[in-house]
N, C-alpha and C. Protein backbone atom coordinates (compact mmCIF):
# COMPACT_ATOMS: atom_id res chain seq x y z
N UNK A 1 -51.01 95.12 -20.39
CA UNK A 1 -50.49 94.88 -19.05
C UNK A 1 -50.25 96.21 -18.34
N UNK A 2 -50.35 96.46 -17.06
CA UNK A 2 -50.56 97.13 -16.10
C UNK A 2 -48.80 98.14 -16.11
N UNK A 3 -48.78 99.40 -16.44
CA UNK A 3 -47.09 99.51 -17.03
C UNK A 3 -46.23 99.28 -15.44
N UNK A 4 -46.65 98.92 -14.53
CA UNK A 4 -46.39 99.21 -13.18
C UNK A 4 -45.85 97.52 -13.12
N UNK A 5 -46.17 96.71 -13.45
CA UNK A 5 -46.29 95.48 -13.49
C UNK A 5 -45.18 95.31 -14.57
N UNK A 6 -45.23 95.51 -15.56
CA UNK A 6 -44.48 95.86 -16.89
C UNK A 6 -42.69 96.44 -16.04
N UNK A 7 -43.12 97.34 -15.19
CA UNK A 7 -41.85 97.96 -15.14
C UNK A 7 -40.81 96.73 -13.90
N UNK A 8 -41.98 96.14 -13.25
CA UNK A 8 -41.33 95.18 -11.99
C UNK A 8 -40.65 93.49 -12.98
N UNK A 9 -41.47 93.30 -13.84
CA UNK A 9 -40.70 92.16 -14.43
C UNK A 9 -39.43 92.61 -15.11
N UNK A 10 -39.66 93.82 -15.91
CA UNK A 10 -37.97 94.27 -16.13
C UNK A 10 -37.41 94.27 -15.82
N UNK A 11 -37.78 94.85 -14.20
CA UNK A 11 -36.51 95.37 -13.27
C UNK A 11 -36.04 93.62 -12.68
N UNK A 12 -36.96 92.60 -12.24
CA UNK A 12 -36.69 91.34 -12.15
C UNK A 12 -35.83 90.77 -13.21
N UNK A 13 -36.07 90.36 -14.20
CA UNK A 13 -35.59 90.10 -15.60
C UNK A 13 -33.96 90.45 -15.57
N UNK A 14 -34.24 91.93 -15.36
CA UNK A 14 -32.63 92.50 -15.39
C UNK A 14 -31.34 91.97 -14.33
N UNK A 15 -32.44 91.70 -13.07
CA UNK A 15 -31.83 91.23 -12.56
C UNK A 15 -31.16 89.77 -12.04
N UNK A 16 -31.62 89.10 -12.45
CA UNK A 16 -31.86 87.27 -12.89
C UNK A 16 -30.85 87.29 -13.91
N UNK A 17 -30.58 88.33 -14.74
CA UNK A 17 -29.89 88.05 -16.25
C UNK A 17 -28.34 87.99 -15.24
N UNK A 18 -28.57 89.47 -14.66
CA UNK A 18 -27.21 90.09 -13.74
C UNK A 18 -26.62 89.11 -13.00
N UNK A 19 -27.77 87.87 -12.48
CA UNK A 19 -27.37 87.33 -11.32
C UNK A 19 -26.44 86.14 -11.86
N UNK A 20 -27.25 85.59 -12.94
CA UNK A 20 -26.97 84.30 -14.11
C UNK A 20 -25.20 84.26 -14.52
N UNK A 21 -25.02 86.05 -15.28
CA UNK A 21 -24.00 86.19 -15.71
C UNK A 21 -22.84 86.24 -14.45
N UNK A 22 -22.95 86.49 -13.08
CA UNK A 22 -22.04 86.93 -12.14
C UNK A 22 -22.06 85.67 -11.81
N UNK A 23 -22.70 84.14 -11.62
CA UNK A 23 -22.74 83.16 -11.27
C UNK A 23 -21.81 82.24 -12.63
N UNK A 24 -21.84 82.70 -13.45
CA UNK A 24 -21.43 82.32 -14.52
C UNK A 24 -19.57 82.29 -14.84
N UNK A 25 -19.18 83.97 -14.49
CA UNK A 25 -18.50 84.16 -13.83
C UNK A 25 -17.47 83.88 -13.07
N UNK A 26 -17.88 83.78 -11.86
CA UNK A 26 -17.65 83.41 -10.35
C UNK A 26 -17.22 81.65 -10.83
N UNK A 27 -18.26 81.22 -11.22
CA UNK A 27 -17.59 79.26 -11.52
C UNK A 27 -16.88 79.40 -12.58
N UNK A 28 -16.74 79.88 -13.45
CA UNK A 28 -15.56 80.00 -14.56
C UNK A 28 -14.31 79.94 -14.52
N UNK A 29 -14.20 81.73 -13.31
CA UNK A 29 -12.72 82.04 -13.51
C UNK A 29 -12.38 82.11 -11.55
N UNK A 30 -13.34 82.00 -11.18
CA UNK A 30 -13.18 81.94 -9.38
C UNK A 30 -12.71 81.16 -8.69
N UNK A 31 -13.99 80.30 -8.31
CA UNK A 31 -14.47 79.56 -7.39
C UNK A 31 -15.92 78.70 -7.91
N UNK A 32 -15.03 77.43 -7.61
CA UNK A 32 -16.33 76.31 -7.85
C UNK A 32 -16.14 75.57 -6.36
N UNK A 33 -18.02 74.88 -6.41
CA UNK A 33 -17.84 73.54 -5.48
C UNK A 33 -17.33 72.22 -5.52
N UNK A 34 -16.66 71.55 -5.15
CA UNK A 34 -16.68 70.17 -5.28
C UNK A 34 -17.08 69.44 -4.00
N UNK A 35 -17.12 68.39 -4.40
CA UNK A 35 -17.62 67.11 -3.08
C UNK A 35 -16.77 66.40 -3.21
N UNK A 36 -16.84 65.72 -1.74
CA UNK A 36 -15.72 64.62 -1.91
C UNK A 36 -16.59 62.88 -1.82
N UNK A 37 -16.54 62.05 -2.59
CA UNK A 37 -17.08 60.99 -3.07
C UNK A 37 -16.96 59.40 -2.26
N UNK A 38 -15.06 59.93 -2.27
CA UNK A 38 -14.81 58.61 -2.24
C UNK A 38 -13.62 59.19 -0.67
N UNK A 39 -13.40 58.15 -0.38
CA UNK A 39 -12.28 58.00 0.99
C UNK A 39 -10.62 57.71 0.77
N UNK A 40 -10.35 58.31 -0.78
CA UNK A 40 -9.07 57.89 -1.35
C UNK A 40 -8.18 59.46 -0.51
N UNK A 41 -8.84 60.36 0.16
CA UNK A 41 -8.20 61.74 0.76
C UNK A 41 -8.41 61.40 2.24
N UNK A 42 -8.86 60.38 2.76
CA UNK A 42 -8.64 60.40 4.66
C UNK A 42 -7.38 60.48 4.75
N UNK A 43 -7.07 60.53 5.95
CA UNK A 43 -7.79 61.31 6.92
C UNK A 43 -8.16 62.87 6.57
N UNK A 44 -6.99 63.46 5.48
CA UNK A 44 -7.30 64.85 5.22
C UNK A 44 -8.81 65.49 5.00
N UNK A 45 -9.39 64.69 4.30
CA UNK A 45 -10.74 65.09 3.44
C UNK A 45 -11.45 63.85 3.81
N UNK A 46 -12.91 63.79 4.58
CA UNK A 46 -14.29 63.04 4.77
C UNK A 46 -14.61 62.78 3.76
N UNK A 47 -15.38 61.29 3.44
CA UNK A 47 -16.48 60.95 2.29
C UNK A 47 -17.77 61.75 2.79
N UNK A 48 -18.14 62.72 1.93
CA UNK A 48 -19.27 63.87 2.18
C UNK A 48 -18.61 65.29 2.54
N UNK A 49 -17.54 65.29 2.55
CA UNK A 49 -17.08 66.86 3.03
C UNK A 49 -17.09 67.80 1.32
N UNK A 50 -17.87 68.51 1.66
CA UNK A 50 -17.99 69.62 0.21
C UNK A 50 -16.80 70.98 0.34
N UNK A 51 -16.07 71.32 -0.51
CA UNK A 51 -15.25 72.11 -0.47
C UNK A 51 -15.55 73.72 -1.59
N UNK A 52 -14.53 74.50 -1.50
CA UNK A 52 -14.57 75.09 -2.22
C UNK A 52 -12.83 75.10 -3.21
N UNK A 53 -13.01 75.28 -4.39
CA UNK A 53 -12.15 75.00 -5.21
C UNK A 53 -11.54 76.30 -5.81
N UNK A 54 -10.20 77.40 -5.57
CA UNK A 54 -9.66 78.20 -6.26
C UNK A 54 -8.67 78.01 -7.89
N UNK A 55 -10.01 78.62 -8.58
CA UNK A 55 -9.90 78.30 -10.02
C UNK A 55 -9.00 79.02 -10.42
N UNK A 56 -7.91 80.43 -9.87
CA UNK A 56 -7.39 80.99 -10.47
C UNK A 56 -5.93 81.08 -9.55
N UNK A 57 -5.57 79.76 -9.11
CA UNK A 57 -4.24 79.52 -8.39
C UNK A 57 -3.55 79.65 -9.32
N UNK A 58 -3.58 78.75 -10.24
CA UNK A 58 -2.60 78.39 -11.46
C UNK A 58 -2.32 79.54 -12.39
N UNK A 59 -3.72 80.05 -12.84
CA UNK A 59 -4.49 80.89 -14.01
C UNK A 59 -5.35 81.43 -14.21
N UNK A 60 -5.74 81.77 -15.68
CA UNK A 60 -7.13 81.95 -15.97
C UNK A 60 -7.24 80.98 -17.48
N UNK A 61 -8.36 80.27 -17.36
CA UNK A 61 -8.57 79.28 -18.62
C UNK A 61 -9.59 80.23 -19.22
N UNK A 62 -9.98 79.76 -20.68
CA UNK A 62 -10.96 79.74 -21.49
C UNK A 62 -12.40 78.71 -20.43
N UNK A 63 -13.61 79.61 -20.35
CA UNK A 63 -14.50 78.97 -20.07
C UNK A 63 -14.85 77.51 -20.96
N UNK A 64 -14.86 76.39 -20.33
CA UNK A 64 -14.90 74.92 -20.85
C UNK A 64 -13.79 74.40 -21.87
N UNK A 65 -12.86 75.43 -21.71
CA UNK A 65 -11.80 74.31 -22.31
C UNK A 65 -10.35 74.35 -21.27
N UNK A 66 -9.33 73.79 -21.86
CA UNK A 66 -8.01 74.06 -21.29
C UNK A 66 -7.26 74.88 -21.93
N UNK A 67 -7.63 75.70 -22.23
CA UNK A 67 -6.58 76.67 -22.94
C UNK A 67 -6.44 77.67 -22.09
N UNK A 68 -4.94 78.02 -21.64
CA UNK A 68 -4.68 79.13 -20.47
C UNK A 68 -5.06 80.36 -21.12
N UNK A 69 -5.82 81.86 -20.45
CA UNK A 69 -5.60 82.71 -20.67
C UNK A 69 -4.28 83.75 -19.86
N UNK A 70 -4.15 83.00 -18.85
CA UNK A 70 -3.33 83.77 -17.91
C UNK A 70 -2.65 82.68 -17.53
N UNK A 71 -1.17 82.47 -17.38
CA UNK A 71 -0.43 81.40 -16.65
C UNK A 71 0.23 82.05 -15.57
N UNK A 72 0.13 81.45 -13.81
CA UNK A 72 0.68 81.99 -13.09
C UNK A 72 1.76 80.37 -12.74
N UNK A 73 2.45 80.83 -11.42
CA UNK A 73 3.22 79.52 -11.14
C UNK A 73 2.09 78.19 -10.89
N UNK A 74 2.67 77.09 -11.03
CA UNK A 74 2.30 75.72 -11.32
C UNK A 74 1.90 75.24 -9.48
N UNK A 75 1.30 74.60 -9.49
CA UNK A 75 1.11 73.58 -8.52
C UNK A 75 2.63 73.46 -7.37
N UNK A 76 2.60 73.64 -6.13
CA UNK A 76 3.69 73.35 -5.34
C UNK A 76 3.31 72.27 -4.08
N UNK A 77 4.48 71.47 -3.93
CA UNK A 77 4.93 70.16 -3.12
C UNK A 77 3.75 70.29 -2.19
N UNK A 78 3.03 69.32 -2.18
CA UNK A 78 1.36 69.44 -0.76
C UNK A 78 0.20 70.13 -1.32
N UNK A 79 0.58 70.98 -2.54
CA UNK A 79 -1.05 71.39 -2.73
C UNK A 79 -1.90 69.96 -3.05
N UNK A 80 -3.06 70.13 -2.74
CA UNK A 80 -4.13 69.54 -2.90
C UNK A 80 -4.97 70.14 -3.79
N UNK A 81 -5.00 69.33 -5.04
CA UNK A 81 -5.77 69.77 -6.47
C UNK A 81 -6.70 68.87 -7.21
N UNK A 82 -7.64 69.30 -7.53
CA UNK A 82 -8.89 68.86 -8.52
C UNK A 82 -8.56 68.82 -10.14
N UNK A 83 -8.20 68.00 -10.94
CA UNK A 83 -8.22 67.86 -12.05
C UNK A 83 -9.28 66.97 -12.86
N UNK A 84 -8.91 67.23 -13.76
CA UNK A 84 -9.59 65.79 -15.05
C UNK A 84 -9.17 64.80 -14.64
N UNK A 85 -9.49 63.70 -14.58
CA UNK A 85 -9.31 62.30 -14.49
C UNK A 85 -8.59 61.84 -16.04
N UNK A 86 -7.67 61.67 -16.02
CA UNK A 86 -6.50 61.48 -17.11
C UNK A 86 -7.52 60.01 -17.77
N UNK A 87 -8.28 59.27 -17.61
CA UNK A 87 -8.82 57.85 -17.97
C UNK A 87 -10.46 58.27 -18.01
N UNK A 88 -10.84 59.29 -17.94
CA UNK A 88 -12.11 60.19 -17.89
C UNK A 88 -12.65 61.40 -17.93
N UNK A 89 -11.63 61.90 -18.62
CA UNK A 89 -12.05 63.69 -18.37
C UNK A 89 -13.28 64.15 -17.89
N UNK A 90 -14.70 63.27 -18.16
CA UNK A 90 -15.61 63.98 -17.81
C UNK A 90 -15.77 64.27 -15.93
N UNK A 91 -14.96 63.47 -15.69
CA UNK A 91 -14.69 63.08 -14.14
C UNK A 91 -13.70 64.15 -13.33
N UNK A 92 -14.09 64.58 -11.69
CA UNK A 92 -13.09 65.72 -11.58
C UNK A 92 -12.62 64.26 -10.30
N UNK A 93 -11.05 64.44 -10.61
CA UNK A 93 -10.95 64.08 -8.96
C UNK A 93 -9.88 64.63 -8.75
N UNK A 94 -9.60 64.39 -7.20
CA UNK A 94 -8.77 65.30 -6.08
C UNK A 94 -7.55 64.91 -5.47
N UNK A 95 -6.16 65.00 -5.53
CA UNK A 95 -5.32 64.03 -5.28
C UNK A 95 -4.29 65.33 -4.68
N UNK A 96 -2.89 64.97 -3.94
CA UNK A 96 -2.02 65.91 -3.32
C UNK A 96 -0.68 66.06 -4.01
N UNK A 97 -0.30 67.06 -4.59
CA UNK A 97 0.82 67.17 -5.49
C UNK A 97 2.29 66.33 -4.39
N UNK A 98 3.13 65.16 -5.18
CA UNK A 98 4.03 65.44 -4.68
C UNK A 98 5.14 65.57 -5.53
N UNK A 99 4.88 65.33 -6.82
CA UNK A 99 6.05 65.39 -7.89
C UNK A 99 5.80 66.60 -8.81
N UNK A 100 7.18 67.50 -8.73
CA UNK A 100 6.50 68.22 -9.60
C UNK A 100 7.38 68.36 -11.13
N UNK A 101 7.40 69.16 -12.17
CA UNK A 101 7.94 68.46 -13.01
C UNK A 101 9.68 68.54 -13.06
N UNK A 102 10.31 67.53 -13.49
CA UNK A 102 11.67 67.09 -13.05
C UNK A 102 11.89 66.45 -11.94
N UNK A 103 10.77 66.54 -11.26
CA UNK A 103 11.19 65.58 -9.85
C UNK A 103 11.64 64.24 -10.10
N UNK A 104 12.16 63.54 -9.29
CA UNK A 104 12.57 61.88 -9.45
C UNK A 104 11.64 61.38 -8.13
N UNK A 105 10.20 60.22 -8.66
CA UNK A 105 10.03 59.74 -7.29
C UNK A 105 10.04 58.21 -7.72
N UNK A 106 10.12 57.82 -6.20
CA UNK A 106 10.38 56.60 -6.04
C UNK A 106 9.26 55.95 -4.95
N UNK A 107 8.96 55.11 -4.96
CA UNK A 107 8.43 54.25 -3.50
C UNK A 107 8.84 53.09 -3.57
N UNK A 108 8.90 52.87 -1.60
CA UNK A 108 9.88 51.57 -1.79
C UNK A 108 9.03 51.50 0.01
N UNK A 109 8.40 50.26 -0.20
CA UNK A 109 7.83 49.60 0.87
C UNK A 109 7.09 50.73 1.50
N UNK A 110 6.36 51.44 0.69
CA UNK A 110 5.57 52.22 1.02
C UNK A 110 6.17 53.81 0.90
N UNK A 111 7.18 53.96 1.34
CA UNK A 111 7.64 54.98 1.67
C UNK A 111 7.67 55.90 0.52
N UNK A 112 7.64 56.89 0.34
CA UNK A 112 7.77 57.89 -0.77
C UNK A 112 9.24 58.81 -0.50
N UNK A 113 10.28 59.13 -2.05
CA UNK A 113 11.34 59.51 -1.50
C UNK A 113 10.97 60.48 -3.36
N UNK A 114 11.77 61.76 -2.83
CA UNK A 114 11.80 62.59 -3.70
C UNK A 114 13.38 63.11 -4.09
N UNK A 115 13.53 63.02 -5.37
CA UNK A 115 15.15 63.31 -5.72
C UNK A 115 15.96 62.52 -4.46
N UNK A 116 15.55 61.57 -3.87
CA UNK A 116 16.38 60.66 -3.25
C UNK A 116 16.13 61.13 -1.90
N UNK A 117 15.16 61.87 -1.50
CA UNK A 117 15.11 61.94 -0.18
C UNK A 117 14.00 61.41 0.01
N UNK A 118 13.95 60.98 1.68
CA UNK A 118 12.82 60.38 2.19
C UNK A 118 11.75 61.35 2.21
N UNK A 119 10.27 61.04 2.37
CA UNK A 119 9.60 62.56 2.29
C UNK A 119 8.95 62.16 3.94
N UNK A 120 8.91 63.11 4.68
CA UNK A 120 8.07 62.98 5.95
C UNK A 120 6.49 63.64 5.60
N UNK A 121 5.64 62.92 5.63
CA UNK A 121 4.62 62.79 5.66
C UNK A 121 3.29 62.58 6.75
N UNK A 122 3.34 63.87 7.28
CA UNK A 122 2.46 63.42 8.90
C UNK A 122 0.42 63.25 8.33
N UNK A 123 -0.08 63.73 7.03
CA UNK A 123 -1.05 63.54 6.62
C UNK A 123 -1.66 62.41 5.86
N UNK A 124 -0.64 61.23 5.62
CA UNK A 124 -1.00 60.25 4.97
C UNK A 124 -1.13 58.71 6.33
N UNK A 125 -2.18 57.95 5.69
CA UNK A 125 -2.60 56.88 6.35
C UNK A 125 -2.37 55.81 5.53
N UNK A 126 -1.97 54.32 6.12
CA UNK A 126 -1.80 53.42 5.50
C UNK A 126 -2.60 52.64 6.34
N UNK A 127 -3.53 51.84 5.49
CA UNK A 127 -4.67 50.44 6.30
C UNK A 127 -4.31 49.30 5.63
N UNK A 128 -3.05 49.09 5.25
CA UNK A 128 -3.28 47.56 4.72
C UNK A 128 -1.87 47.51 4.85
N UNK A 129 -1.31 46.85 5.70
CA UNK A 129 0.05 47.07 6.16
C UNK A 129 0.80 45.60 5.54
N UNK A 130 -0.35 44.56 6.03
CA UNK A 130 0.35 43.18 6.04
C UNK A 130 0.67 42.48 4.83
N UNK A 131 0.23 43.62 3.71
CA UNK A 131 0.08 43.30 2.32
C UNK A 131 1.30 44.24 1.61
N UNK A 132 1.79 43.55 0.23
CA UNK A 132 2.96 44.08 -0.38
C UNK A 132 2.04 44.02 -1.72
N UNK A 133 1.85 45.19 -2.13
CA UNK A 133 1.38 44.70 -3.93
C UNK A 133 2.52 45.83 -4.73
N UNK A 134 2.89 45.01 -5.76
CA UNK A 134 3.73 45.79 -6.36
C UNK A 134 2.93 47.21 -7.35
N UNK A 135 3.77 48.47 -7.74
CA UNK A 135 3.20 49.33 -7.92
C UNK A 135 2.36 50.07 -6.83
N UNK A 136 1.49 49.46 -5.97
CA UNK A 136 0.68 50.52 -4.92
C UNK A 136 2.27 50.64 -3.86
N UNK A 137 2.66 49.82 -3.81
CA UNK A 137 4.04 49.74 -2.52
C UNK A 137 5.26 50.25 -2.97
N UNK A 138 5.37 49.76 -4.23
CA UNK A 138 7.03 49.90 -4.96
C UNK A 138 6.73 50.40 -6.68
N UNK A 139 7.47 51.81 -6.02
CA UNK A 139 7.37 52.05 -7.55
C UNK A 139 8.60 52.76 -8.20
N UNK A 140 8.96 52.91 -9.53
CA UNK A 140 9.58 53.40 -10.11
C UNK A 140 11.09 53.40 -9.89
N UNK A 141 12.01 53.70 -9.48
CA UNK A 141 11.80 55.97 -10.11
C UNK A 141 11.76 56.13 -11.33
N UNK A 142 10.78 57.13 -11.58
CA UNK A 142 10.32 57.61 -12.70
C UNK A 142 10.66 59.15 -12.49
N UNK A 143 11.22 59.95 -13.96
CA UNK A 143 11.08 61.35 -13.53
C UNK A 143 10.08 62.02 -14.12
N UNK A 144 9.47 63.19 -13.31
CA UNK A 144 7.81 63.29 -13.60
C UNK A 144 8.31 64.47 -14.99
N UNK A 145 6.96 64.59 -16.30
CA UNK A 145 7.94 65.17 -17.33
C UNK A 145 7.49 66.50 -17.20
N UNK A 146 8.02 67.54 -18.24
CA UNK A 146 7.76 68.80 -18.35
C UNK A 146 5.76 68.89 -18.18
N UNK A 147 5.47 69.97 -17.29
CA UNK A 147 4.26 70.46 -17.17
C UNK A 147 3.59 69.27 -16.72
N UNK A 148 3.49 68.47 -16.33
CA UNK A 148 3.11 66.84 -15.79
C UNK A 148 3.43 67.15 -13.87
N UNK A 149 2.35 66.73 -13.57
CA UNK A 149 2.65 66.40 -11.82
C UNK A 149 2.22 65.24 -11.63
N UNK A 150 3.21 64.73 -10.47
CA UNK A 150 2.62 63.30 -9.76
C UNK A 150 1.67 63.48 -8.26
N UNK A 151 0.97 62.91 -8.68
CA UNK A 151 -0.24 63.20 -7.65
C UNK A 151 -0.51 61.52 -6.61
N UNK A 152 -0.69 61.94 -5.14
CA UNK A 152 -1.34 60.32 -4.85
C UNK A 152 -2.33 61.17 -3.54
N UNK A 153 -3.14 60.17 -3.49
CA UNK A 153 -3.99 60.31 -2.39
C UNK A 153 -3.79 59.82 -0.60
N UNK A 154 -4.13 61.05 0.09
CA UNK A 154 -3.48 60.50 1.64
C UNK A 154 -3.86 59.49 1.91
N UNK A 155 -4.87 58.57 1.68
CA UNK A 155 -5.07 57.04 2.26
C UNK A 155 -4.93 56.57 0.84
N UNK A 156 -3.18 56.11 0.82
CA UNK A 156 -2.35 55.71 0.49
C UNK A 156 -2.53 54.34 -0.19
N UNK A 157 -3.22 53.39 0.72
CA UNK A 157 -3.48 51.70 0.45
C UNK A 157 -4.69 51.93 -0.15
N UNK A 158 -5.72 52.70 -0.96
CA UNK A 158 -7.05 52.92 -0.96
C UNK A 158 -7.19 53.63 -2.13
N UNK A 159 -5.93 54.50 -2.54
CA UNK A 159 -6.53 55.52 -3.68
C UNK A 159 -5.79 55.33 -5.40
N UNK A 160 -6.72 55.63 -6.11
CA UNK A 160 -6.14 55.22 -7.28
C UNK A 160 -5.60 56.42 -7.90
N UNK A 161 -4.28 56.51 -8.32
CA UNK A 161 -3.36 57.87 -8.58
C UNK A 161 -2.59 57.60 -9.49
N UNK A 162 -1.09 58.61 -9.44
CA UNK A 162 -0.04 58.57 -10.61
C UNK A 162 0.49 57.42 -10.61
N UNK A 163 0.41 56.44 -9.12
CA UNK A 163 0.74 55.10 -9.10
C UNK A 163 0.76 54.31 -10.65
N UNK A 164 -0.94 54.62 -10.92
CA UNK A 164 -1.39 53.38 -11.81
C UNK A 164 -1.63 54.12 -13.21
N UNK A 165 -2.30 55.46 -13.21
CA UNK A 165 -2.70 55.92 -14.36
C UNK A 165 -1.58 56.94 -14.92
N UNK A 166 -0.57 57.06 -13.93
CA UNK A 166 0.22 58.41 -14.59
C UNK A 166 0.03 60.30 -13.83
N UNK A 167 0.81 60.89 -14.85
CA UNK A 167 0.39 61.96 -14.47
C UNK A 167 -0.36 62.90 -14.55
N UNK A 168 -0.78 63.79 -14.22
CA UNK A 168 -1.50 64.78 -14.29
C UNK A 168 -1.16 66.28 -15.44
N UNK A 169 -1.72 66.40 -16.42
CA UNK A 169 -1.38 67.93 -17.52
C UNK A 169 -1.56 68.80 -16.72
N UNK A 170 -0.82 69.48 -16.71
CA UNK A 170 -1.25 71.27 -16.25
C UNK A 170 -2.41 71.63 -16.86
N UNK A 171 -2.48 71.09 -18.21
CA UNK A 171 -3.78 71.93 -18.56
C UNK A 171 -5.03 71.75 -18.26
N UNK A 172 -5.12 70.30 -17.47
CA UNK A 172 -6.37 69.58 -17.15
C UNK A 172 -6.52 70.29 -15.40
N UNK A 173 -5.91 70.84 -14.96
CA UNK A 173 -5.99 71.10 -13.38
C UNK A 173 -6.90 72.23 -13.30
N UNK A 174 -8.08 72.12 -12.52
CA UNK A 174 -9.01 73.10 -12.37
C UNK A 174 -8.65 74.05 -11.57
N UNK A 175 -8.11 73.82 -10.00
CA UNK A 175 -7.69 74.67 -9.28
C UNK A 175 -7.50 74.02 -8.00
N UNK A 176 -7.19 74.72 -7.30
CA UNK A 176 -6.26 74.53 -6.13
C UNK A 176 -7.81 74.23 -5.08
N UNK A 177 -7.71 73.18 -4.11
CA UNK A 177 -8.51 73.07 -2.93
C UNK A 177 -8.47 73.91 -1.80
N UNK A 178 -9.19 74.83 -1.08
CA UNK A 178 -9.40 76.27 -0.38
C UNK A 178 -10.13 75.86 0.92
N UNK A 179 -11.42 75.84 0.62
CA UNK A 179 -11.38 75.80 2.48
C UNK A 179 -13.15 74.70 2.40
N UNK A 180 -13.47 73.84 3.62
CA UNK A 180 -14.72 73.24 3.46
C UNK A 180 -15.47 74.30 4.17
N UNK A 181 -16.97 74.16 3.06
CA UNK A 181 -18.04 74.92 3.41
C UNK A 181 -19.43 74.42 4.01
N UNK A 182 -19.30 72.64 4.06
CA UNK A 182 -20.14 71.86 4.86
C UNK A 182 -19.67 71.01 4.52
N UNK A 183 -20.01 69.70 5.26
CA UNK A 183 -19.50 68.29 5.70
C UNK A 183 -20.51 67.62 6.86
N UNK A 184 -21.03 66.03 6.24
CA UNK A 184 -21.61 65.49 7.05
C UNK A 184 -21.66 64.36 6.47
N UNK A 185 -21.96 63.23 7.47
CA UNK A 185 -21.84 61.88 6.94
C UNK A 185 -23.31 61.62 6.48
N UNK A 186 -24.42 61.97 7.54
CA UNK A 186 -25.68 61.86 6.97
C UNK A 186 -26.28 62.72 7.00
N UNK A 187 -28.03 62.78 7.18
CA UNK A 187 -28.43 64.42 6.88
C UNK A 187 -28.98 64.39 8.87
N UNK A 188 -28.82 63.16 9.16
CA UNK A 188 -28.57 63.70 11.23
C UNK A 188 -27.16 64.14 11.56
N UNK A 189 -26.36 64.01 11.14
CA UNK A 189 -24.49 63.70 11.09
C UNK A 189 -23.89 64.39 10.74
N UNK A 190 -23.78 65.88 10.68
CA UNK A 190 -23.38 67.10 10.08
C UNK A 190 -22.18 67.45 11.10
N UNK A 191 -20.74 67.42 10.83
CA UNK A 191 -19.69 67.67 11.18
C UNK A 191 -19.22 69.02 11.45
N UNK A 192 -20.14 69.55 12.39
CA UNK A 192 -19.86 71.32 11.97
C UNK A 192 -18.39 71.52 12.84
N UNK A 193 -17.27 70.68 12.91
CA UNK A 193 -16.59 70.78 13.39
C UNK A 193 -15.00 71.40 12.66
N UNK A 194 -15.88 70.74 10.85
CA UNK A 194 -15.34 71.11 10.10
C UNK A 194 -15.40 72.32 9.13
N UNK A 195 -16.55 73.06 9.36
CA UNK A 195 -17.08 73.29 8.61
C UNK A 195 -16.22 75.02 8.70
N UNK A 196 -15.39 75.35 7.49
CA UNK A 196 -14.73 76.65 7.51
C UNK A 196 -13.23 75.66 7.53
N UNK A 197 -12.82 74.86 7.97
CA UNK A 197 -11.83 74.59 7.88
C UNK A 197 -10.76 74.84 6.52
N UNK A 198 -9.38 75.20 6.88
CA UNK A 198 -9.09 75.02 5.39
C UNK A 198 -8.25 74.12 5.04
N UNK A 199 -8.19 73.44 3.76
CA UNK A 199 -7.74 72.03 3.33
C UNK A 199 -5.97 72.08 2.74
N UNK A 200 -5.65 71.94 3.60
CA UNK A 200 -3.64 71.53 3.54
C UNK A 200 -3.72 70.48 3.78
């Protein structure tokens, strides 16, 4: 082979390896993508809005497991976080911290009250008003336990959460939700209205 030719796949090679490992990286201990699937986050978050996910709010994990390498402070009241699905690990989904551990929550005809206060809530939606089901409407009080958060989703009547399955491990939480980097309902329907926004 031609050493000129020889010297350009190296220098390619080397750099593909470079690119692999910094991509490798970057989704590990950074920043990953997620999508959003389902409509259990309206109004906050679109079905189709893609985000970006800060992997090192909490920490730093072991690449593919939960073992912390670095522990910083925990999840606080409104973050919006991506974990394991406590009934699926292989599954990521996205829900809004409101219990954190020791909290006391309660719901009572919808309403959410923390250590006995009412919580004001200007980001959550309710669509099913005329209906009472116990557990989605009325729950607990339960106090959330050590390293455990209670999580529910802003469309409230719609999303499946700490309501039904419980809470959330610290160790299962990928990272904190950061800002959307595209969003569209179809591929004519592109919401660039959103697009840079960041997700509180």
């Amino acid at each position: 082979m031609n050493p000129r030719w020889q010297t350009m796949l190296k220098e390619y090679a080397e750099a593909l390896i470079v690119a692999l490992v910094l991509a490798f990286f970057i989704r590990s201990f950074v920043i990953q993508a997620f999508k959003i699937p389902s409509g259990s986050m309206l109004q906050t978050l679109q079905i189709g809005d893609h985000l970006l996910v800060t992997k090192f709010a909490y920490g730093v994990k072991i690449p593919f497991t939960n073992m912390m390498i670095y522990e910083r402070e925990g999840p606080r009241h409104g973050d919006i976080i991506v974990f394991d699905f406590p009934e699926d690990p292989s599954k990521d989904f996205i829900k809004r911290v409101v219990g954190l551990p020791g909290d006391e929550i309660e719901i009572r005809d919808k309403q959410v009250f923390r250590n006995g206060e009412e919580l004001v809530e200007s980001y959550i939606q309710h669509v099913d008003m005329d209906r009472f089901i116990p557990r989605r409407d009325s729950f607990g009080p339960i106090t959330v336990p050590e390293n455990q958060y209670f999580v529910l989703g802003d469309n409230r009547d719609e999303s499946y959460d700490s309501r039904f399955w419980g809470c959330v491990e610290r160790k299962t939480i990928a990272g904190k939700a950061l800002i959307l980097y595209w969003s569209w309902e179809s591929l004519t329907k592109i919401r660039w209205e959103r697009i840079g926004q960041l997700v509180e």
